[in-house]
N, C-alpha and C. Protein backbone atom coordinates (compact mmCIF):
# COMPACT_ATOMS: atom_id res chain seq x y z
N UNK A 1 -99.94 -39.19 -19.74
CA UNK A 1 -98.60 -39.70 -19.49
C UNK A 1 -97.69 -38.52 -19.18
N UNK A 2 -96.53 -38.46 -18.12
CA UNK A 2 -95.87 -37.89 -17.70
C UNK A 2 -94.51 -37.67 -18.55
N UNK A 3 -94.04 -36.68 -18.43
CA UNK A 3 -92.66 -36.65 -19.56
C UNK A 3 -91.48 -36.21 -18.75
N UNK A 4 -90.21 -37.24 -19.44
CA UNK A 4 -88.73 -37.06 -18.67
C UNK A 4 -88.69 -35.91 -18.71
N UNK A 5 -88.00 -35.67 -16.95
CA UNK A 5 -87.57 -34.40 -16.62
C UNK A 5 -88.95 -33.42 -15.38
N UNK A 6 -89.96 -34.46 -16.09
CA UNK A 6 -90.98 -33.34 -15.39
C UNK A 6 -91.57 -33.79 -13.82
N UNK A 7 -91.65 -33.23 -13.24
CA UNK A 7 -92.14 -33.39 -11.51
C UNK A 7 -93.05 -33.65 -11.34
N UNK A 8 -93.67 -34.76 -10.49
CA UNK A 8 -94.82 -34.98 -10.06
C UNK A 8 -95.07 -35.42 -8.70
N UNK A 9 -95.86 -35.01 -7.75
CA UNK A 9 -96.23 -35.90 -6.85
C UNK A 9 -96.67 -37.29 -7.07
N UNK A 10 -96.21 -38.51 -6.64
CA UNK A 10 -96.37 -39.78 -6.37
C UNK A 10 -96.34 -40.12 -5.02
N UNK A 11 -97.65 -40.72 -4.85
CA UNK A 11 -98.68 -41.37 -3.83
C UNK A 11 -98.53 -40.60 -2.46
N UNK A 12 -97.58 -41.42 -1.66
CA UNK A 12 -97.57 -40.51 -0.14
C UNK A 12 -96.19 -40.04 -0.21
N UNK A 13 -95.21 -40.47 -1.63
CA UNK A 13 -93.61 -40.06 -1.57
C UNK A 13 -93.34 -38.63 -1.87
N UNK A 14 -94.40 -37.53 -2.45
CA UNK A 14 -94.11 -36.36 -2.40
C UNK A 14 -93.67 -36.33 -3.72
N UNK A 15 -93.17 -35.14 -3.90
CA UNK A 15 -92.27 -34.93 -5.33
C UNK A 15 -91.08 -35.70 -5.81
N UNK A 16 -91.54 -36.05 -7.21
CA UNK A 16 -90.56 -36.93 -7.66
C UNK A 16 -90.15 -36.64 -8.96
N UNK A 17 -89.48 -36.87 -9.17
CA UNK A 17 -88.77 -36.29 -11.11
C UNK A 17 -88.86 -37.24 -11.93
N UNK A 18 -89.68 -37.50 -12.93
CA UNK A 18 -89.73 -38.75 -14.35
C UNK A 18 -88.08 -38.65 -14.99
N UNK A 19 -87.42 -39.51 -14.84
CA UNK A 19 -86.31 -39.74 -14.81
C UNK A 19 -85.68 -40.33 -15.93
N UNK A 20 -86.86 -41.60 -16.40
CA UNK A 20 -87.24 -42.28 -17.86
C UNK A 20 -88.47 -43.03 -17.55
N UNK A 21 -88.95 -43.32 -18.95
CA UNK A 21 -89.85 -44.23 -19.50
C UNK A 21 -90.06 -45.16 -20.10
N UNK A 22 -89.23 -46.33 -19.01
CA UNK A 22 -88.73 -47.71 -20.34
C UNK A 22 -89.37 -49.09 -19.23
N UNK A 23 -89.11 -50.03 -19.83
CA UNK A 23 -89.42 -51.25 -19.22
C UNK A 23 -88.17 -51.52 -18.16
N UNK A 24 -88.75 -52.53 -17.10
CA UNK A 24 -87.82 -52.43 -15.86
C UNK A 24 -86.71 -53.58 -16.31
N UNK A 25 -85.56 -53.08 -16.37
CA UNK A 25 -83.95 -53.98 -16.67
C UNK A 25 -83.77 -55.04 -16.06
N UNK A 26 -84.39 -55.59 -15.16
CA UNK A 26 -84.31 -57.28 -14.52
C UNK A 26 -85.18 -58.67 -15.04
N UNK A 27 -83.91 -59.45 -15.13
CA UNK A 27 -84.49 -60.81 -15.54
C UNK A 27 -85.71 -61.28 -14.84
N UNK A 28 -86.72 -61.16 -16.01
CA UNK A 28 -88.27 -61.62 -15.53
C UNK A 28 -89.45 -60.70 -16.14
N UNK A 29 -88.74 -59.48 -15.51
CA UNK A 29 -89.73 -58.29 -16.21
C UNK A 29 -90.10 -58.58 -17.79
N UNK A 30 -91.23 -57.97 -17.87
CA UNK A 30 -91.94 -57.77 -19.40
C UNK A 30 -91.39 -56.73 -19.92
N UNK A 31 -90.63 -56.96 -21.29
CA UNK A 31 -90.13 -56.17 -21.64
C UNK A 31 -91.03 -55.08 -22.71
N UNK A 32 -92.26 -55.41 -22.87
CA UNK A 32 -93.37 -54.65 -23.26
C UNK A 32 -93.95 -53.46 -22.54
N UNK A 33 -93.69 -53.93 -20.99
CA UNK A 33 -94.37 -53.11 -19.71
C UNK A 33 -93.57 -51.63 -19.32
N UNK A 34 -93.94 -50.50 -19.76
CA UNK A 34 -93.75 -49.04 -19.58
C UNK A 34 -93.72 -48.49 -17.96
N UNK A 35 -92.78 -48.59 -17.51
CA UNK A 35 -92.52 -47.94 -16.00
C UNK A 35 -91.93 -46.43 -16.36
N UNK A 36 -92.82 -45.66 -15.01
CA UNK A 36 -91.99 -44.51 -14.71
C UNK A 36 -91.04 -44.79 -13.64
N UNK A 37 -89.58 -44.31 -14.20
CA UNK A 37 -88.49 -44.63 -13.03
C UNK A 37 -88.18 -43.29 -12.42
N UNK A 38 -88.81 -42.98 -11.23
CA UNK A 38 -88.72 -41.61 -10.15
C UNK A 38 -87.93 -41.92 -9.39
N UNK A 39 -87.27 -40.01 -9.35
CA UNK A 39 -86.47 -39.77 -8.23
C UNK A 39 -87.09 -39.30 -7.09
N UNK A 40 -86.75 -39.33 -5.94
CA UNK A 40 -87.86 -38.79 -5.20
C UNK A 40 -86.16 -37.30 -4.80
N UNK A 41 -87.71 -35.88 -5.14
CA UNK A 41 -86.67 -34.72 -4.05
C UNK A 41 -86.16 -34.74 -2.71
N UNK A 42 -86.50 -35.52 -2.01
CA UNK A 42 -86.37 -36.09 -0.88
C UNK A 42 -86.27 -37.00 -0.58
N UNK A 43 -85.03 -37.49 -0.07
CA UNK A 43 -84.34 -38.64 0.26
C UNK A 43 -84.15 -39.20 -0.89
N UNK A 44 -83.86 -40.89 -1.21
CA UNK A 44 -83.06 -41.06 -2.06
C UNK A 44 -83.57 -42.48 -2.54
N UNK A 45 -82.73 -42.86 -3.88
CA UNK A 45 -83.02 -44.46 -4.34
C UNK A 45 -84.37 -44.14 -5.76
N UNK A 46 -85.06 -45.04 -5.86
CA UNK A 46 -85.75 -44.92 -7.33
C UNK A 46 -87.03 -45.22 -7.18
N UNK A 47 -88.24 -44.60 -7.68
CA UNK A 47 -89.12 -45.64 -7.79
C UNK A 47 -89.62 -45.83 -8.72
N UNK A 48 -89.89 -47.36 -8.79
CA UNK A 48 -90.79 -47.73 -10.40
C UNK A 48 -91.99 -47.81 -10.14
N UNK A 49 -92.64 -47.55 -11.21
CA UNK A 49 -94.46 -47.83 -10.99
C UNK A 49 -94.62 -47.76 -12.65
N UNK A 50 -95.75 -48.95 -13.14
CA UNK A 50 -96.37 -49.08 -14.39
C UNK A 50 -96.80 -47.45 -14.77
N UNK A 51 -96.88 -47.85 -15.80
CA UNK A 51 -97.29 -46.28 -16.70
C UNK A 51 -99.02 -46.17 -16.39
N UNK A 52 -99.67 -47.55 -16.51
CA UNK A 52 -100.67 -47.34 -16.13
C UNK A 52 -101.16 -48.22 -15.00
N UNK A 53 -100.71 -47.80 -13.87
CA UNK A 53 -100.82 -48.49 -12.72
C UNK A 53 -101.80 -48.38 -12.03
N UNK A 54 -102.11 -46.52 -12.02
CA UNK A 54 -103.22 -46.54 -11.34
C UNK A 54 -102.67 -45.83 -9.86
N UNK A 55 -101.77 -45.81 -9.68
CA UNK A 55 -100.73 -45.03 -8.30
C UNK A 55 -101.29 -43.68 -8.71
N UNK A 56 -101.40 -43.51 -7.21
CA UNK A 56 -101.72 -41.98 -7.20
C UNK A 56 -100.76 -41.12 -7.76
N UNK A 57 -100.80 -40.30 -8.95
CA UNK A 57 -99.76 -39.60 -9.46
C UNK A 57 -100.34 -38.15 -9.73
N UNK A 58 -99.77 -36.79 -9.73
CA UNK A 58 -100.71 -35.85 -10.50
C UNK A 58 -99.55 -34.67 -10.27
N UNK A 59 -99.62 -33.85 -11.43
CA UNK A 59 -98.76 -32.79 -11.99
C UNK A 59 -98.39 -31.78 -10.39
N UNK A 60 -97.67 -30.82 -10.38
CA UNK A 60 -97.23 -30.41 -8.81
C UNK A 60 -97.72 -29.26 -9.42
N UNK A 61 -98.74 -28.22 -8.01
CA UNK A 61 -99.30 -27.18 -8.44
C UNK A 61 -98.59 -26.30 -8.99
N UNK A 62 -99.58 -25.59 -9.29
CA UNK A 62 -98.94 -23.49 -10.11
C UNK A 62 -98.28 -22.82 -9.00
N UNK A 63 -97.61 -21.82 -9.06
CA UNK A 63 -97.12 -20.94 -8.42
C UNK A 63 -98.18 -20.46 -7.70
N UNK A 64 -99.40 -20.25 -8.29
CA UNK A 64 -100.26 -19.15 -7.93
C UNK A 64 -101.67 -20.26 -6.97
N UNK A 65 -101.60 -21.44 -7.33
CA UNK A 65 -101.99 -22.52 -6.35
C UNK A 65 -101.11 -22.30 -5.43
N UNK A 66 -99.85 -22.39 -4.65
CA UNK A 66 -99.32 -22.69 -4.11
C UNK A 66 -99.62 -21.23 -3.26
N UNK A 67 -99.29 -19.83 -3.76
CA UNK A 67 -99.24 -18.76 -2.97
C UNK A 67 -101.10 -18.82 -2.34
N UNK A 68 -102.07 -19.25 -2.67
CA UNK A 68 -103.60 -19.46 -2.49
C UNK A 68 -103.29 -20.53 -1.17
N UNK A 69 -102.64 -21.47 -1.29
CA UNK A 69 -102.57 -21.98 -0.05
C UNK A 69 -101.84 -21.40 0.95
N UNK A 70 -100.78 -20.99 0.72
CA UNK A 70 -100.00 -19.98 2.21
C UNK A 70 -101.07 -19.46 2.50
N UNK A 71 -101.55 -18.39 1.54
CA UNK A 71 -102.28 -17.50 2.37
C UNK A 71 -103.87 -17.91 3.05
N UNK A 72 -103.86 -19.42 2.66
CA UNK A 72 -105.16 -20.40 3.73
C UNK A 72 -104.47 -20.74 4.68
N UNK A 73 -103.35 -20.86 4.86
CA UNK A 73 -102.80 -21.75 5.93
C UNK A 73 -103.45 -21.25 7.59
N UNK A 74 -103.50 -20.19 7.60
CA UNK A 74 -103.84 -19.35 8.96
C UNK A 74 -105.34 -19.80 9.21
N UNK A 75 -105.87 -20.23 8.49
CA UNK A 75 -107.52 -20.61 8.01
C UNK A 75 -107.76 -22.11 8.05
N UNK A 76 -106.40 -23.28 8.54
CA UNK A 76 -106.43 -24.59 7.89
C UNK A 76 -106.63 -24.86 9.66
N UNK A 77 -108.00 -25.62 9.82
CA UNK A 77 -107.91 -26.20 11.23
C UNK A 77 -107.06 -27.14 11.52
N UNK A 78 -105.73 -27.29 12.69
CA UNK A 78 -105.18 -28.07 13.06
C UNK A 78 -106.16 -29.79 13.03
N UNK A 79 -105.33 -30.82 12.50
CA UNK A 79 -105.65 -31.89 12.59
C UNK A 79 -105.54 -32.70 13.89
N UNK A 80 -106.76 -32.89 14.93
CA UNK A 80 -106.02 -33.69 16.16
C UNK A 80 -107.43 -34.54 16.20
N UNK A 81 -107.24 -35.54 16.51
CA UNK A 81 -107.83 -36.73 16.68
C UNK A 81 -108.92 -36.91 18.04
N UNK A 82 -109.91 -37.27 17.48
CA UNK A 82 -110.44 -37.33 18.80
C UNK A 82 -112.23 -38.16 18.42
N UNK A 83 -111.20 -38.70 17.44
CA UNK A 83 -112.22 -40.20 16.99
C UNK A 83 -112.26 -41.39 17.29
N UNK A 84 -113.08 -42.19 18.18
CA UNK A 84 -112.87 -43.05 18.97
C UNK A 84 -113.11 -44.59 17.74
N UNK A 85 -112.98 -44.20 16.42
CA UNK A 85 -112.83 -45.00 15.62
C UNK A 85 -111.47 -45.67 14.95
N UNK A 86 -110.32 -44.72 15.68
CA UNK A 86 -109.02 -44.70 15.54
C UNK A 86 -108.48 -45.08 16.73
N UNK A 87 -107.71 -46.32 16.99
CA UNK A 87 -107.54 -46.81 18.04
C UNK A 87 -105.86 -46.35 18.10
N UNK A 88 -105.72 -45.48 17.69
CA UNK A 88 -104.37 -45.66 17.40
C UNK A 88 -103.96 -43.93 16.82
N UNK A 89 -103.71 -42.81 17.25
CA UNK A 89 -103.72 -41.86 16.75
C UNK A 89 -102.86 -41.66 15.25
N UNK A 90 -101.86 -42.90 15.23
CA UNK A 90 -101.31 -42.53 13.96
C UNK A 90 -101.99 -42.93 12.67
N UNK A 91 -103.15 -43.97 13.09
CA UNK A 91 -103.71 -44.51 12.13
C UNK A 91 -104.60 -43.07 11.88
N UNK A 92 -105.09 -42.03 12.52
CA UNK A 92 -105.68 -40.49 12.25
C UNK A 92 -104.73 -40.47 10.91
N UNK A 93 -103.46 -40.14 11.59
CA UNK A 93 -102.88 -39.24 10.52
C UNK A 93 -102.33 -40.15 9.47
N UNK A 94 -102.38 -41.65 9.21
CA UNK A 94 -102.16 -42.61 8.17
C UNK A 94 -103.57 -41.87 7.14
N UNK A 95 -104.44 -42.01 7.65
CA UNK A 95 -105.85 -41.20 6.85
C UNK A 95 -105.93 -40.21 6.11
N UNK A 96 -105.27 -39.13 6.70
CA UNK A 96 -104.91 -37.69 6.15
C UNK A 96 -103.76 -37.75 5.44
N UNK A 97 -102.69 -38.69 5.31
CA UNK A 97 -101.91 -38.45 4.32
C UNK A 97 -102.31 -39.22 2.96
N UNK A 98 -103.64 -40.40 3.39
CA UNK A 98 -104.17 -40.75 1.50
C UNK A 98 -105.24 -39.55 1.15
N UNK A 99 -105.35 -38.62 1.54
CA UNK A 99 -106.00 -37.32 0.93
C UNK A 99 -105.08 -36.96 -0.19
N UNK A 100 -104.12 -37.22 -0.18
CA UNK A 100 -103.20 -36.17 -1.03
C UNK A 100 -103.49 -35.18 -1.34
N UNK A 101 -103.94 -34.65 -0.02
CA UNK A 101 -104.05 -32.85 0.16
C UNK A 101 -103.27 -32.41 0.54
N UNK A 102 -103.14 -30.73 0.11
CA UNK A 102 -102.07 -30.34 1.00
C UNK A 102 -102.65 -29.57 2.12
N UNK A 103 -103.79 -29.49 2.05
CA UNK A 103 -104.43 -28.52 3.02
C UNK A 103 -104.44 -29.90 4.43
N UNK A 104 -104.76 -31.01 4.05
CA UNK A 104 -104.36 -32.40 5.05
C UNK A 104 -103.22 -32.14 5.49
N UNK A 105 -101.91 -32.04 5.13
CA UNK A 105 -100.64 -31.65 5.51
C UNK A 105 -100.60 -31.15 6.18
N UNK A 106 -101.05 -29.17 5.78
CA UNK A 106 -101.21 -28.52 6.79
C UNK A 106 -101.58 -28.84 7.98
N UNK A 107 -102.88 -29.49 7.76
CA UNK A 107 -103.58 -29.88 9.29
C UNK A 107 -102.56 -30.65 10.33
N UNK A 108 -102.05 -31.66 9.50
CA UNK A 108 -101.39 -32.62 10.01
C UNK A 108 -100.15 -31.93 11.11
N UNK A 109 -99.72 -31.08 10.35
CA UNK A 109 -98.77 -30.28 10.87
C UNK A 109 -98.96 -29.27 11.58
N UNK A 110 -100.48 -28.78 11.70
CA UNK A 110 -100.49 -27.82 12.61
C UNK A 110 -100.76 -28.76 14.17
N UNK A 111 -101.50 -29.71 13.65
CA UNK A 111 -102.12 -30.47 14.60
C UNK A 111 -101.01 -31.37 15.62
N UNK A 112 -100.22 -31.79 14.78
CA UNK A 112 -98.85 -32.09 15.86
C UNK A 112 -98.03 -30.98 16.46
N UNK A 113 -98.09 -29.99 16.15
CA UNK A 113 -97.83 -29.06 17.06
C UNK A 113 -98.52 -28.81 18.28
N UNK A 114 -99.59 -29.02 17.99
CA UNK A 114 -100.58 -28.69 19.09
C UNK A 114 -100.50 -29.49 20.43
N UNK A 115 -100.25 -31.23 19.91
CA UNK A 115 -99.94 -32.27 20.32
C UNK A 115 -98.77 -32.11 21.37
N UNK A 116 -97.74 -31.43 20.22
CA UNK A 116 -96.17 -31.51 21.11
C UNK A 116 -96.39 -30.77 22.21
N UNK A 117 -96.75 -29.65 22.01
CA UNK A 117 -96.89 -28.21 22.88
C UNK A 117 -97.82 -28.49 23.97
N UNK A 118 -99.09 -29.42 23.82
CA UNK A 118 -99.83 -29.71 25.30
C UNK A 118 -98.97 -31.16 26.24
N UNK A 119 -98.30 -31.72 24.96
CA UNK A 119 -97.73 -32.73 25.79
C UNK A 119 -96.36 -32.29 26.62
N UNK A 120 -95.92 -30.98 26.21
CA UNK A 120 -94.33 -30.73 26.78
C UNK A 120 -93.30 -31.52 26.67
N UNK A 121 -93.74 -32.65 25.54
CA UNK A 121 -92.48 -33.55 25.51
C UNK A 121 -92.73 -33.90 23.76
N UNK A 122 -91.71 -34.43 23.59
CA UNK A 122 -91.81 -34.87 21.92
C UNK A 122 -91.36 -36.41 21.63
N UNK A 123 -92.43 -36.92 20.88
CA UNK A 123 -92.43 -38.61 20.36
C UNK A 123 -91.71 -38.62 19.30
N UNK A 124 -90.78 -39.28 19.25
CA UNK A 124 -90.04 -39.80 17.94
C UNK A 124 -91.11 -40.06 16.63
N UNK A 125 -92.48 -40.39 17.05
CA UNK A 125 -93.13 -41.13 16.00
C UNK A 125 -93.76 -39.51 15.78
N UNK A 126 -94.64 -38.80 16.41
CA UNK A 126 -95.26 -37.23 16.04
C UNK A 126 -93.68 -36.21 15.39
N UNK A 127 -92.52 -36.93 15.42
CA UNK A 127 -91.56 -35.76 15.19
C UNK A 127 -91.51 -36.47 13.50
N UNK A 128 -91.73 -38.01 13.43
CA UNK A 128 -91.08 -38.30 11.91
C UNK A 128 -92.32 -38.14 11.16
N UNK A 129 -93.69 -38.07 11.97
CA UNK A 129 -94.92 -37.74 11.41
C UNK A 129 -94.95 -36.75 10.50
N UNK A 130 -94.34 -35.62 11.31
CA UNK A 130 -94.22 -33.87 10.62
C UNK A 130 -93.16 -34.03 10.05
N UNK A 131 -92.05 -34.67 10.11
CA UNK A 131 -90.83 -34.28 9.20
C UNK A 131 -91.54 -35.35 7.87
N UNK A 132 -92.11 -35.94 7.74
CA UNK A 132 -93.26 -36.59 6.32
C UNK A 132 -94.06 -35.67 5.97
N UNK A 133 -94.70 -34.93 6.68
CA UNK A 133 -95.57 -33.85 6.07
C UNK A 133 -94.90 -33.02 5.87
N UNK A 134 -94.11 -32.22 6.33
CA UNK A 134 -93.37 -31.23 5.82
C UNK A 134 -92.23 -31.55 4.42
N UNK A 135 -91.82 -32.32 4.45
CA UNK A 135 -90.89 -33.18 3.26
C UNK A 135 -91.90 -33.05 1.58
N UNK A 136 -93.39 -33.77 2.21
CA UNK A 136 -94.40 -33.64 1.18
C UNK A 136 -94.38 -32.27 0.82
N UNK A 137 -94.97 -31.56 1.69
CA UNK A 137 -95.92 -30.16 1.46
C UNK A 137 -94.65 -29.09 1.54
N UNK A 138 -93.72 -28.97 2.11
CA UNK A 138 -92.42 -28.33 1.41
C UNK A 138 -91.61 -28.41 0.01
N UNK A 139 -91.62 -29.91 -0.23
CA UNK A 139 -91.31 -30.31 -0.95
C UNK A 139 -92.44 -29.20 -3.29
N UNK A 140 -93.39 -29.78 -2.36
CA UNK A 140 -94.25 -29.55 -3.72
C UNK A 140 -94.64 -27.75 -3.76
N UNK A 141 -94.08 -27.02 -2.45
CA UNK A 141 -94.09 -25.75 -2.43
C UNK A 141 -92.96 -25.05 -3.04
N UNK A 142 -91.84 -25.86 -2.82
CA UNK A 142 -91.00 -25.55 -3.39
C UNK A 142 -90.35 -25.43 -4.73
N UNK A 143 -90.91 -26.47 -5.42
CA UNK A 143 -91.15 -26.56 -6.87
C UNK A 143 -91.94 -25.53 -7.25
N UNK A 144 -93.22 -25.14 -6.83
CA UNK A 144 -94.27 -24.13 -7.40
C UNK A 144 -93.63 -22.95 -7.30
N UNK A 145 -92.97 -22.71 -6.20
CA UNK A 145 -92.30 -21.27 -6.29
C UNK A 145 -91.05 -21.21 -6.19
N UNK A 146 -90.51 -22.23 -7.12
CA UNK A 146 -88.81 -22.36 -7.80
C UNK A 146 -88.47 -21.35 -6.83
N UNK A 147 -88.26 -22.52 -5.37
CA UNK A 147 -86.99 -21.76 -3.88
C UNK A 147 -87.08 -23.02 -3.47
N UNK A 148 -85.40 -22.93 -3.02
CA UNK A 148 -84.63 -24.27 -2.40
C UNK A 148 -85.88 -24.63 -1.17
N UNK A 149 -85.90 -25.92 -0.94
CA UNK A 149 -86.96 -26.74 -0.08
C UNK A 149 -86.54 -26.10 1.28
N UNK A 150 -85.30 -25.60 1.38
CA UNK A 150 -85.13 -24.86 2.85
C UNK A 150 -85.14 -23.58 3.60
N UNK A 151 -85.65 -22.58 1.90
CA UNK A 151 -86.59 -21.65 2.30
C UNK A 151 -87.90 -21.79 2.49
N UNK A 152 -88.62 -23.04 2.18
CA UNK A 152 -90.15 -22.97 2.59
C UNK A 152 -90.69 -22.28 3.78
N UNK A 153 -90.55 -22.88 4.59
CA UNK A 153 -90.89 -22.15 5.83
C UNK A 153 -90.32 -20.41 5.97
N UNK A 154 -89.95 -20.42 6.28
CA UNK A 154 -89.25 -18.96 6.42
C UNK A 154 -90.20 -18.24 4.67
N UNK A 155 -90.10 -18.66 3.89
CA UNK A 155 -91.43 -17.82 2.85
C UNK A 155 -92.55 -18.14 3.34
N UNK A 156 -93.01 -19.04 3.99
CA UNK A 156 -94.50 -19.12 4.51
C UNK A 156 -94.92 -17.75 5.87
N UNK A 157 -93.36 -17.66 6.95
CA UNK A 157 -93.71 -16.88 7.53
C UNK A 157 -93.66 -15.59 7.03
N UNK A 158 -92.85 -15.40 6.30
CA UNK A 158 -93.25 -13.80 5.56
C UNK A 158 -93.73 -13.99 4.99
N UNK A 159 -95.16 -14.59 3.83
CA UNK A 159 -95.94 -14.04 3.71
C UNK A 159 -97.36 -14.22 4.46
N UNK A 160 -97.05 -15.02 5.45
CA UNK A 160 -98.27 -14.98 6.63
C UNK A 160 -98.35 -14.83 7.96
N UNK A 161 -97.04 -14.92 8.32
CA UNK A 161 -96.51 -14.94 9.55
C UNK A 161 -96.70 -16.35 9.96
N UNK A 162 -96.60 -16.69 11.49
CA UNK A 162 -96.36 -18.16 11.76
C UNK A 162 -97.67 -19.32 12.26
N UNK A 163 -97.94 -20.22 11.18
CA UNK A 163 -98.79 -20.72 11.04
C UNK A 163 -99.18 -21.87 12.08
């Protein structure tokens, strides 16, 4: 069980803050039933989920996890699709974000770059793709190495240069 105050990644929403641990306040609810009520670091509003729900939940890495991945990032093969089992390229990257990896992220994000840059033009849907992966995987970098979510990048390129 998770404790108020403390950060966790939840499911595909990224980092979120245990906020409390009580039963949900609307007529109907079981007032026996233990919800975590999360904030998400990004963007806004609440979410509830049972205590034992079963939602993908899990503690946000170490500092020293987090600096182990920068310095893979240069090493993380771009994610691009070219599986004729995916009729649909976003359904690719719907796939890679239930990894709840971050090394998936990476990919995800190197791999729409790759995308933008051969296409010379940019999709609203590949731009909100990466601003989701980056939100995630900034998000939970930023916690590990206590710096505002809008130095991420700019610490990734100094300590690896540009990924």
């Amino acid at each position: 069980m998770y404790s108020i105050g403390e950060k966790i990644i939840y499911g595909e929403n990224g980092v979120c803050t245990v906020e409390k641990i009580a039963p949900l306040e609307m007529s109907g609810a079981a007032k026996d039933k233990l919800y975590y009520h999360l904030t998400p670091l990004v963007g806004s509003g609440i979410y509830f989920t049972p205590v034992d729900s079963g939602a993908y939940m899990r503690p946000i890495i170490s500092r020293e996890e987090a600096e182990a991945l920068i310095d893979a990032m240069p090493q993380i093969a771009p994610a691009i699709c070219y599986d004729s089992r995916f009729n649909h390229v976003d359904a690719f990257y719907r796939e890679l974000f239930k990894q709840h990896s971050n090394e998936a992220l990476v990919a995800v994000i190197k791999g729409l770059r790759c995308r933008m840059a051969e296409k010379k033009t940019r999709s609203s849907r590949a731009e909100a793709t990466m601003k989701r992966a980056k939100d995630i995987l900034h998000g939970e970098l930023s916690v590990a190495l206590d710096i505002d979510i809008r130095q991420v990048e700019d610490y990734i390129v100094e300590r690896v240069g540009a990924v």
